[in-house]
N, C-alpha and C. Protein backbone atom coordinates (compact mmCIF):
# COMPACT_ATOMS: atom_id res chain seq x y z
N UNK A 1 -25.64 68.05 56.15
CA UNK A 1 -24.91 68.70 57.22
C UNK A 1 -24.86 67.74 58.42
N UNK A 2 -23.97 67.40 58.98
CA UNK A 2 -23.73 66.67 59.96
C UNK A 2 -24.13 67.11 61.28
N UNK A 3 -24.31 66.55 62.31
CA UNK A 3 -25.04 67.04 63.72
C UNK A 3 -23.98 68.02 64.14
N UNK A 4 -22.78 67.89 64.28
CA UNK A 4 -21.69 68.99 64.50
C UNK A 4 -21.39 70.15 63.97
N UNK A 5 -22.04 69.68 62.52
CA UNK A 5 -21.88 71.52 62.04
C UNK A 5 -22.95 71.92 61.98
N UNK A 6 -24.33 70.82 62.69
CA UNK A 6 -25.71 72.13 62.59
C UNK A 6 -25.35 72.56 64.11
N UNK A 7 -24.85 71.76 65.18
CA UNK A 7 -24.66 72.43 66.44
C UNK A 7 -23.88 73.77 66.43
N UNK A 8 -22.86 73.69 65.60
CA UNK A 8 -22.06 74.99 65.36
C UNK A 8 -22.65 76.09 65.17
N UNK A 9 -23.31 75.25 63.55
CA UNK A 9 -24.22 77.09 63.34
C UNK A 9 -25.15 77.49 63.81
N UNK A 10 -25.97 76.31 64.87
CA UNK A 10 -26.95 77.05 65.93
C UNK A 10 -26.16 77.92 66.74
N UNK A 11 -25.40 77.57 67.44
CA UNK A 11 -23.99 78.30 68.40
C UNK A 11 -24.13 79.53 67.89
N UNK A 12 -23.16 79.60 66.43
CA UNK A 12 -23.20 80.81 66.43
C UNK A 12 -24.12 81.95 66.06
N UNK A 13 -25.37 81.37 66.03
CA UNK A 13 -26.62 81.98 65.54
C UNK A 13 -27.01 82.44 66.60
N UNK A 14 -27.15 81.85 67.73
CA UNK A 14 -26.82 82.38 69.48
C UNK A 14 -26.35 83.41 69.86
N UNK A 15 -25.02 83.09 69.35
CA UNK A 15 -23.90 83.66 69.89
C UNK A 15 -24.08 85.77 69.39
N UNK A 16 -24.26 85.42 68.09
CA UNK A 16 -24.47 86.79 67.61
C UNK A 16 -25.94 87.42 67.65
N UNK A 17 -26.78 86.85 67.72
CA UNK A 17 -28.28 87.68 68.21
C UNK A 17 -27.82 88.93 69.13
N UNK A 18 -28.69 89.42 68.51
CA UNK A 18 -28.63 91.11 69.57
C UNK A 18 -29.31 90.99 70.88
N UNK A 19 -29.19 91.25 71.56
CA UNK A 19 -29.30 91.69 73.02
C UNK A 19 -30.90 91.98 73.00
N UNK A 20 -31.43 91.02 73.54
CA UNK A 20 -33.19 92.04 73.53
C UNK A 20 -33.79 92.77 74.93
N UNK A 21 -34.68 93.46 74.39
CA UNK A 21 -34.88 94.40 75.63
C UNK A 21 -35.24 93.42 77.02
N UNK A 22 -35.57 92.10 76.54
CA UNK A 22 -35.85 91.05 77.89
C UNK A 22 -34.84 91.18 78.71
N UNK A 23 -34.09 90.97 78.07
CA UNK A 23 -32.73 90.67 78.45
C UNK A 23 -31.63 91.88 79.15
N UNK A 24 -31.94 92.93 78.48
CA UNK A 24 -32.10 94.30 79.13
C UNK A 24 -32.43 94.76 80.65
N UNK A 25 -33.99 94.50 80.45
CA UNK A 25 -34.65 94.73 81.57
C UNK A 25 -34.35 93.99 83.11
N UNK A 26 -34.08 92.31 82.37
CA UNK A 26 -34.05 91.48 83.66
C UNK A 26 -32.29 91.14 84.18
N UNK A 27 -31.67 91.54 83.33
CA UNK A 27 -29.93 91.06 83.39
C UNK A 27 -30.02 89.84 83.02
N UNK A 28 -30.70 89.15 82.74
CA UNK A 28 -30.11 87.54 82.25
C UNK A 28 -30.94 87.66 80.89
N UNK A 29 -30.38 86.23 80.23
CA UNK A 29 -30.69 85.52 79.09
C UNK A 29 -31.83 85.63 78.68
N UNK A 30 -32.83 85.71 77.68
CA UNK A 30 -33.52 84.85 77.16
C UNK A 30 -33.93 83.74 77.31
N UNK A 31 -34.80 83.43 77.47
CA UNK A 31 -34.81 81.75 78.02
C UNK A 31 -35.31 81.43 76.78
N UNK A 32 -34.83 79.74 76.76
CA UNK A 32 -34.89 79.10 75.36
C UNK A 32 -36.37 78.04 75.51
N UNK A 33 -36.39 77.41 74.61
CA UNK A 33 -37.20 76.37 74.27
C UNK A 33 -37.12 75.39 76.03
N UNK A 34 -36.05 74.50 76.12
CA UNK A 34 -35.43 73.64 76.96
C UNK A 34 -35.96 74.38 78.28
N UNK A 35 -35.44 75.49 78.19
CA UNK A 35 -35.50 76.41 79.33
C UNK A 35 -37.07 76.22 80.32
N UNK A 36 -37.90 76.75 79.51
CA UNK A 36 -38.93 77.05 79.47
C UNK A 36 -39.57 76.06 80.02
N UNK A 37 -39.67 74.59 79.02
CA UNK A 37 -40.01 73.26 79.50
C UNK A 37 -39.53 72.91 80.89
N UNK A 38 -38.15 73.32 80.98
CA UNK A 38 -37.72 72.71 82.49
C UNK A 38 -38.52 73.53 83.84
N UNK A 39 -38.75 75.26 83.69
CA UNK A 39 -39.65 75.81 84.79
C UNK A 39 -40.72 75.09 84.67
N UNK A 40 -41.71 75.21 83.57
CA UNK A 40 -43.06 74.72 83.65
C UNK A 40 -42.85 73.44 84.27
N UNK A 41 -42.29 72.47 84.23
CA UNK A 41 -41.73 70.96 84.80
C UNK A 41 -41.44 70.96 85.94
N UNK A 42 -40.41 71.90 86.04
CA UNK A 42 -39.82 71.40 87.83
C UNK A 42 -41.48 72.43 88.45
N UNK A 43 -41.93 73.88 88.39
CA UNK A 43 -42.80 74.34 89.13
C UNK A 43 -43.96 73.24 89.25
N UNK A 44 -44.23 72.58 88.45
CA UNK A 44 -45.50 71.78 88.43
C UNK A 44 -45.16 70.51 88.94
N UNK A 45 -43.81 70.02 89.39
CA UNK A 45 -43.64 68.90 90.32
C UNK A 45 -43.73 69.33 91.80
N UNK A 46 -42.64 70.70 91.66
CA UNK A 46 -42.79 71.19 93.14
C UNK A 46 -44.03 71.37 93.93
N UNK A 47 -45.07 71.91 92.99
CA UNK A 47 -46.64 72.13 93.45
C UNK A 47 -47.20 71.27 93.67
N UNK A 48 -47.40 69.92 92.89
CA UNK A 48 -47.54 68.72 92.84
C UNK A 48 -47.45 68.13 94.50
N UNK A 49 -46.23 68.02 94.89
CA UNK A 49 -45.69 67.10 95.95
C UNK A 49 -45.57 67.90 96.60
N UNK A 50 -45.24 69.45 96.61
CA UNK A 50 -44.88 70.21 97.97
C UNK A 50 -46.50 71.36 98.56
N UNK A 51 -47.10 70.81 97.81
CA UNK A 51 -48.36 72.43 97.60
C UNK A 51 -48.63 72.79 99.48
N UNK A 52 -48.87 72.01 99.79
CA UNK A 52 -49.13 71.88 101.18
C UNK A 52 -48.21 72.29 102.32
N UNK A 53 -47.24 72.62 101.74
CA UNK A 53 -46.08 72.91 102.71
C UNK A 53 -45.20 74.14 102.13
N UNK A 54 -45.38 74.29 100.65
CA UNK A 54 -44.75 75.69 100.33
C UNK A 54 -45.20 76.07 99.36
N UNK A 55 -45.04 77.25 98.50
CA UNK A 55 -45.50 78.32 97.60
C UNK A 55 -44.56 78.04 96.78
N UNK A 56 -44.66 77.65 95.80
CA UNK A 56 -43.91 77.74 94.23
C UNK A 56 -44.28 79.10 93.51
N UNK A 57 -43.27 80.09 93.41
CA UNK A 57 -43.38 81.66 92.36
C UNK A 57 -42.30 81.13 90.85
N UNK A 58 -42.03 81.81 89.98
CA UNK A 58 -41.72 81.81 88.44
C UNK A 58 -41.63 83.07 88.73
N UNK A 59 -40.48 83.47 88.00
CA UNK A 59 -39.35 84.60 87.81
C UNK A 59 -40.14 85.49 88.61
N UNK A 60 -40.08 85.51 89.91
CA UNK A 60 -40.53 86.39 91.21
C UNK A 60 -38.99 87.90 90.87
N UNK A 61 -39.51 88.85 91.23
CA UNK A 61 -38.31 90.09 91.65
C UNK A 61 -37.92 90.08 92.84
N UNK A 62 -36.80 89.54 93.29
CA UNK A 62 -36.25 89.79 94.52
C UNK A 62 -35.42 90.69 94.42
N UNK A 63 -35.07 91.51 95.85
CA UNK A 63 -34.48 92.82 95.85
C UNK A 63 -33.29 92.00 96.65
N UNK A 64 -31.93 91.86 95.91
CA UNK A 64 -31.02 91.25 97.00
C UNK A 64 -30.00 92.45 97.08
N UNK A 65 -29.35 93.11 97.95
CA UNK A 65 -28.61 94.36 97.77
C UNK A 65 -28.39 95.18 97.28
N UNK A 66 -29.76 95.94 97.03
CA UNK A 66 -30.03 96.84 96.22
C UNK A 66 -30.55 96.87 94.87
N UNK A 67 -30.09 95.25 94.23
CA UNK A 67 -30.49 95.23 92.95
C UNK A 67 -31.52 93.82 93.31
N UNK A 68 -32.53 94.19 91.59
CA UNK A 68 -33.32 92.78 91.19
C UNK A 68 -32.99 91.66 90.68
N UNK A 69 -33.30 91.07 91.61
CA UNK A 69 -32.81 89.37 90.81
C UNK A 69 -33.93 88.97 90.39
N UNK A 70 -34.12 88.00 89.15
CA UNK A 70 -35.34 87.01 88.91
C UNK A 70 -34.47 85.46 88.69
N UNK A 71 -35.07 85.12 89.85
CA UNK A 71 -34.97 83.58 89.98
C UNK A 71 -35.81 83.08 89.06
N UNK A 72 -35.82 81.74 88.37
CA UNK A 72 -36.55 81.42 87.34
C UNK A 72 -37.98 80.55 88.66
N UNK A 73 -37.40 80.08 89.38
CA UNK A 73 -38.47 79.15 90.50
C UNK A 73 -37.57 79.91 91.65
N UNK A 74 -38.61 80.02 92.73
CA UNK A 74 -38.52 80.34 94.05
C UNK A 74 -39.45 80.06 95.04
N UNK A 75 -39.16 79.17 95.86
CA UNK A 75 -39.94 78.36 96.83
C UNK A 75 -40.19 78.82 97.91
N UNK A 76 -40.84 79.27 98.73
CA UNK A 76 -41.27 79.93 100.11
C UNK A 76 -41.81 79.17 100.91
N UNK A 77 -41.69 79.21 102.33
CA UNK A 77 -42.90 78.19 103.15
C UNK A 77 -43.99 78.92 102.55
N UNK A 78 -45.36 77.83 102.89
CA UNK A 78 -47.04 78.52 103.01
C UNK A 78 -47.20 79.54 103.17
N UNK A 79 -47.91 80.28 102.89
CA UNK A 79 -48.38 81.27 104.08
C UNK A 79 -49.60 82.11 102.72
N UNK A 80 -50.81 82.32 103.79
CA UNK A 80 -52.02 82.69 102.99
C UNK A 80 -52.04 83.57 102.05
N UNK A 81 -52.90 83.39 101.03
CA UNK A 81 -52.82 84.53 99.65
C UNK A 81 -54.13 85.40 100.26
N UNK A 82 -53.33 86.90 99.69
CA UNK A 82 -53.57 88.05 100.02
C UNK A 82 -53.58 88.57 98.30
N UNK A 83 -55.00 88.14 98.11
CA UNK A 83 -55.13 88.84 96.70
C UNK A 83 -55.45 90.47 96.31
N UNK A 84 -55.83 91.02 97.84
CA UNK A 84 -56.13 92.66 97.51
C UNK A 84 -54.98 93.53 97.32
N UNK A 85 -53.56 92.57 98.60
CA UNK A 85 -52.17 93.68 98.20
C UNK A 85 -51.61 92.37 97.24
N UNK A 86 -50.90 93.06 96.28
CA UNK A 86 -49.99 92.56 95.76
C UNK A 86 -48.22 92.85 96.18
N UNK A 87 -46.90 92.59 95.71
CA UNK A 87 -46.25 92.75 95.93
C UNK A 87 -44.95 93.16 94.66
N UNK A 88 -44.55 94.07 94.17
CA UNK A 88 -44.14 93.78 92.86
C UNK A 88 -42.54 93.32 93.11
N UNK A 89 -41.68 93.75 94.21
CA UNK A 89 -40.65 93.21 94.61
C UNK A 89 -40.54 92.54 95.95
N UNK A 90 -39.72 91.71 96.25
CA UNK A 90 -40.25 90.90 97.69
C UNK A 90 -38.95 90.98 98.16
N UNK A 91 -38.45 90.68 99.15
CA UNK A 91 -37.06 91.49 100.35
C UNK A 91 -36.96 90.18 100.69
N UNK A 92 -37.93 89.48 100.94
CA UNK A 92 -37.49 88.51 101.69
C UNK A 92 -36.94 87.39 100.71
N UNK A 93 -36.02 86.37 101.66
CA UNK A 93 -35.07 85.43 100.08
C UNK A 93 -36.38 84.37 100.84
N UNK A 94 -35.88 83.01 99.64
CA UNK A 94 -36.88 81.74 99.72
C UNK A 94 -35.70 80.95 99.86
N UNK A 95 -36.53 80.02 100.51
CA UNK A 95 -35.98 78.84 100.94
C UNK A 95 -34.91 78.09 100.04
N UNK A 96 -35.11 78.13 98.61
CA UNK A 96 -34.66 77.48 97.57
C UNK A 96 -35.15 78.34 96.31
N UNK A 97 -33.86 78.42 95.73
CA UNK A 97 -34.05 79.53 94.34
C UNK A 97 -33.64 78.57 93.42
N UNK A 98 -34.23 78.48 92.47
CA UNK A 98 -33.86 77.57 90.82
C UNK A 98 -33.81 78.03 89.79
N UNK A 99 -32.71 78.02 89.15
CA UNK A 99 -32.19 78.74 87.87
C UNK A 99 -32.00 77.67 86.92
N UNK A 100 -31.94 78.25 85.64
CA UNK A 100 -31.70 77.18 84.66
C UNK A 100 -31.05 77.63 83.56
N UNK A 101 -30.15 77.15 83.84
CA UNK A 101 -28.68 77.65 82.71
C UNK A 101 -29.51 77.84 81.31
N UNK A 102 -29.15 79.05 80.71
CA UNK A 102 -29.61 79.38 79.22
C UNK A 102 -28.37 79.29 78.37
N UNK A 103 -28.48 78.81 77.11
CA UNK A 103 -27.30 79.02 75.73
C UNK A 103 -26.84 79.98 76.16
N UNK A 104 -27.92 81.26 76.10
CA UNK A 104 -26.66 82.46 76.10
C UNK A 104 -25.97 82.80 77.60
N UNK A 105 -26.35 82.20 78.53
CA UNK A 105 -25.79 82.92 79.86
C UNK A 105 -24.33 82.71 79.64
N UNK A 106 -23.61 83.19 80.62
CA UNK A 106 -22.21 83.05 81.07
C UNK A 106 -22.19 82.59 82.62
N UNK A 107 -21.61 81.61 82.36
CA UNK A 107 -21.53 81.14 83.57
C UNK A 107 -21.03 81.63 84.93
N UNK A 108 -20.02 82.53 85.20
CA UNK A 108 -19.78 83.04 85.80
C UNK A 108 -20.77 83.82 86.44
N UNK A 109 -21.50 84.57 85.85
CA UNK A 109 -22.74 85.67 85.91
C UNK A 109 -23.60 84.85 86.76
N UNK A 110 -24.01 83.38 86.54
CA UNK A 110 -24.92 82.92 87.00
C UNK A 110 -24.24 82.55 88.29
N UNK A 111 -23.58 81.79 88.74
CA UNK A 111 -22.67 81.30 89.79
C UNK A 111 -22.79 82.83 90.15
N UNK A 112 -22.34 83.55 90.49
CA UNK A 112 -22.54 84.90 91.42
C UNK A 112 -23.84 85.39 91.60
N UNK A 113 -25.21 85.31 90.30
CA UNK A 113 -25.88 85.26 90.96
C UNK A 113 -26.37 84.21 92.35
N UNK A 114 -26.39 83.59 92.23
CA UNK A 114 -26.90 82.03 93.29
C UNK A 114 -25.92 82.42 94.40
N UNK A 115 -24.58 82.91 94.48
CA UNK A 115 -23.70 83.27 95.40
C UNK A 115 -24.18 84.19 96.69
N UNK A 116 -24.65 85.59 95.66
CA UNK A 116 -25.44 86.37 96.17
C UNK A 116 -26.88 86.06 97.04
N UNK A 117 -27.65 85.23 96.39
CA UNK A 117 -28.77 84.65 96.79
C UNK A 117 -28.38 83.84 98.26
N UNK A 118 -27.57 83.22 98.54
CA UNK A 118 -27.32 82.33 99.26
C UNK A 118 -26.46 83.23 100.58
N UNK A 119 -26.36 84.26 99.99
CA UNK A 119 -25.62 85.21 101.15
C UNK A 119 -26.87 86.44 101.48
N UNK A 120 -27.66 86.49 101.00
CA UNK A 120 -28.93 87.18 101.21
C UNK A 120 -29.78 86.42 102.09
N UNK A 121 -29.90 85.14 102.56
CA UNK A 121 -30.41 84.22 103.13
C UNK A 121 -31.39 83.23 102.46
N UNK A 122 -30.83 82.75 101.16
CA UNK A 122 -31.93 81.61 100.61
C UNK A 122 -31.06 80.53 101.74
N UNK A 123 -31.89 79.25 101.65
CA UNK A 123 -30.82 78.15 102.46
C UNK A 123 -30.46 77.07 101.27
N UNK A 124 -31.00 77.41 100.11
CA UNK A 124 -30.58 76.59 99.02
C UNK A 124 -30.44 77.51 97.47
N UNK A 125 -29.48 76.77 96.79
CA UNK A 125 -29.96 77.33 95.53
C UNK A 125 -29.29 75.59 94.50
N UNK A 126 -30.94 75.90 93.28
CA UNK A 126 -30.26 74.76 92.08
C UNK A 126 -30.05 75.26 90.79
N UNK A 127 -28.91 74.60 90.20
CA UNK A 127 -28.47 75.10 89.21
C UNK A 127 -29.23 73.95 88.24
N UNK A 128 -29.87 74.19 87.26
CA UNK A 128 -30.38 73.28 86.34
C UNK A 128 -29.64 73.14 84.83
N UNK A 129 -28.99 72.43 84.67
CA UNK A 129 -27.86 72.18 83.10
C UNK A 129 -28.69 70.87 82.30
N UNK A 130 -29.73 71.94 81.75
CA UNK A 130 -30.43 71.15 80.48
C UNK A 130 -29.51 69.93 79.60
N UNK A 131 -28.72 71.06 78.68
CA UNK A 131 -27.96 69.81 78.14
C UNK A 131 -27.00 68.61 78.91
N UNK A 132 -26.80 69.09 80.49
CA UNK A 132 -26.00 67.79 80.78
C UNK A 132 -27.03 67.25 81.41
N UNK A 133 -28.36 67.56 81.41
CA UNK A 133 -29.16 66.93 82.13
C UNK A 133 -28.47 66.35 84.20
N UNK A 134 -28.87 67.62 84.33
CA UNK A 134 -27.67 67.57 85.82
C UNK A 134 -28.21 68.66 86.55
N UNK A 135 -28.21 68.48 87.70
CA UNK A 135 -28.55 69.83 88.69
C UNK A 135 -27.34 69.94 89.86
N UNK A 136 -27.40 71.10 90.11
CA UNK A 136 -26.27 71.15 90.83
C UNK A 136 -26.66 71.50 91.78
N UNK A 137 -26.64 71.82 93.39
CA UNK A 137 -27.29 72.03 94.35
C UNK A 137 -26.22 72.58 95.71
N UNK A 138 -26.29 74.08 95.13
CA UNK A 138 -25.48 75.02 96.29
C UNK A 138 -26.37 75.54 97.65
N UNK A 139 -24.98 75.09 98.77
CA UNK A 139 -25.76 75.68 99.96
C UNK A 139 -24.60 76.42 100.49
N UNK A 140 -25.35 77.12 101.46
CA UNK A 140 -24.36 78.08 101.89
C UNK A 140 -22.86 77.56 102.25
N UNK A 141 -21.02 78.37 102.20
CA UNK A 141 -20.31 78.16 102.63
C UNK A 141 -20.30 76.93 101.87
N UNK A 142 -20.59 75.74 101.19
CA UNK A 142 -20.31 74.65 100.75
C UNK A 142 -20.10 74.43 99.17
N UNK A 143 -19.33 73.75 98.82
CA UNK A 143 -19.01 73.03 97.51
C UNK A 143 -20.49 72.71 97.07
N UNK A 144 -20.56 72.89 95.72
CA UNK A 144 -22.07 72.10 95.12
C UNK A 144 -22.04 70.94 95.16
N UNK A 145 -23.29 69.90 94.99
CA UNK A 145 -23.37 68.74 94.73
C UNK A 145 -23.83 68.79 93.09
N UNK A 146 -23.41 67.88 92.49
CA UNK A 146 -23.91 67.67 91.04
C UNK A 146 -24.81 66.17 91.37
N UNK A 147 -25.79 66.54 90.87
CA UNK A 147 -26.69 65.42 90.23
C UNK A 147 -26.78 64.73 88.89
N UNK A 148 -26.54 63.63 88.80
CA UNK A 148 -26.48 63.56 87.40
C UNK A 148 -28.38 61.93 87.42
N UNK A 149 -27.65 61.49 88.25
CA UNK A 149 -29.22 60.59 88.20
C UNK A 149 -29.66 60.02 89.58
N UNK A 150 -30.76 59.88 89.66
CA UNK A 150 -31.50 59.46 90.75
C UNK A 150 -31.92 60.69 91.63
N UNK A 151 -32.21 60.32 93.17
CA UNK A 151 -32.55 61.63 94.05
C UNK A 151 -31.85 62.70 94.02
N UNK A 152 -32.21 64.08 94.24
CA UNK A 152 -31.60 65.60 94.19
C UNK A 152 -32.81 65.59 95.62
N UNK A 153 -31.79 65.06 96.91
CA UNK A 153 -32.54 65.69 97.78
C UNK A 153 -31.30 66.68 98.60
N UNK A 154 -32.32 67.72 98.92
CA UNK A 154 -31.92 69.02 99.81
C UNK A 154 -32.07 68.94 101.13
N UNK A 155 -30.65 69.06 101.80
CA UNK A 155 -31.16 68.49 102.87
C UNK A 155 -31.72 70.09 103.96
N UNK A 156 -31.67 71.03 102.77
CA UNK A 156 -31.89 72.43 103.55
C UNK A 156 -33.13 72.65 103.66
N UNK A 157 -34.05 71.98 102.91
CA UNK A 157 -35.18 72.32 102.50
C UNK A 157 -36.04 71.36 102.87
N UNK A 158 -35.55 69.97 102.93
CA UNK A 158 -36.25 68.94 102.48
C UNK A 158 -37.45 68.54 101.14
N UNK A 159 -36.84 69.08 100.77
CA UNK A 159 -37.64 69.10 98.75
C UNK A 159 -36.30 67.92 98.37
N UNK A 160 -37.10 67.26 97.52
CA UNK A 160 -36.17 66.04 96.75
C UNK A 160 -36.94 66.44 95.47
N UNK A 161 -36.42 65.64 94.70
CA UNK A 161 -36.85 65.18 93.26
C UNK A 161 -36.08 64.62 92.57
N UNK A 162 -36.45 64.08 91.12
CA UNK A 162 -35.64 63.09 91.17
C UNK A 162 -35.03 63.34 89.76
N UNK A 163 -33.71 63.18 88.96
CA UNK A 163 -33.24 63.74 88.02
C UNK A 163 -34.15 63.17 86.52
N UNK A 164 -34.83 62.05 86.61
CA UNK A 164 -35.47 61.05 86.15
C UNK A 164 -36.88 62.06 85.51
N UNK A 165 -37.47 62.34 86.62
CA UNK A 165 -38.68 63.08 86.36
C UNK A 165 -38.56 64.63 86.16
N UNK A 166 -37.80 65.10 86.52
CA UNK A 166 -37.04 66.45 86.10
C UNK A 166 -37.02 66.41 84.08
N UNK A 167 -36.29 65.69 84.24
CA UNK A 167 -35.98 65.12 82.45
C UNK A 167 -36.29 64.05 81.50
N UNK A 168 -37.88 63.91 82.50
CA UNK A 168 -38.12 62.76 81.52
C UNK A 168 -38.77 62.89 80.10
């Protein structure tokens, strides 16, 4: 079988899976293999280089107009842990929200989410495209930037990183 027709019939092996209750519960995708690797990756760079200056969360519940969003990464300034209250939904947006395109999403869906986010008051949002190995980097009122290599710096945030170590 050639690489084109195993890509196909992964596709459509994708394509037709049933709907799981994950997917149900949260409105988005499944996250894949790729997926997965890229949160654990980018959260553990962000913590890495930013620990001191902001809070790295993984699929946090934000309440953006009534409904829940789960950002896959969501970045916050500092501010002290309070292990007696917890919080199970949070109101307030973060600085920078990071998503990471899944096989099954639709793109559209995702682009309105991050739309929303960015009109709720994040001051950044990144789009992460595993297979093009590319991030895209929406700020408010503005056109995205695509990354394809070298620095992905924000100038909303001041968080950089670099497409290199993202995907290495």
């Amino acid at each position: 079988m050639s690489a084109t027709e195993e890509l196909t019939e992964r596709e459509a092996n994708v394509a037709t899976e049933p709907i799981s209750d994950y997917e149900l519960e949260r409105g988005k995708p499944m996250p894949s293999k790729n997926h997965s690797k890229l949160q654990t990756r980018i959260g553990h760079l962000l913590l890495k280089k930013y620990e001191e200056a902001f809070d790295v969360f993984s699929e946090l519940s934000l309440v953006v107009e009534g409904e829940t969003k789960h950002p896959d990464i969501c970045v916050f300034p500092k501010s002290p842990n309070d292990w007696l209250r917890d919080e199970i939904k949070v109101t307030q947006m973060p600085l920078l929200a990071i998503e990471i395109f899944s096989p099954r999403q639709v793109w559209h869906d995702l682009e309105t989410k991050v739309r929303s986010l960015l009109d709720a008051g994040a001051k950044s949002c990144w789009v992460v495209f595993p297979s093009l190995r590319a991030v895209a980097v929406y700020l408010p009122n503005q056109l995205p930037k695509v990354f394809t290599s070298g620095e992905i710096r924000d100038e909303q945030t001041g968080v950089s990183l670099t497409i290199e170590e993202i995907f290495r």
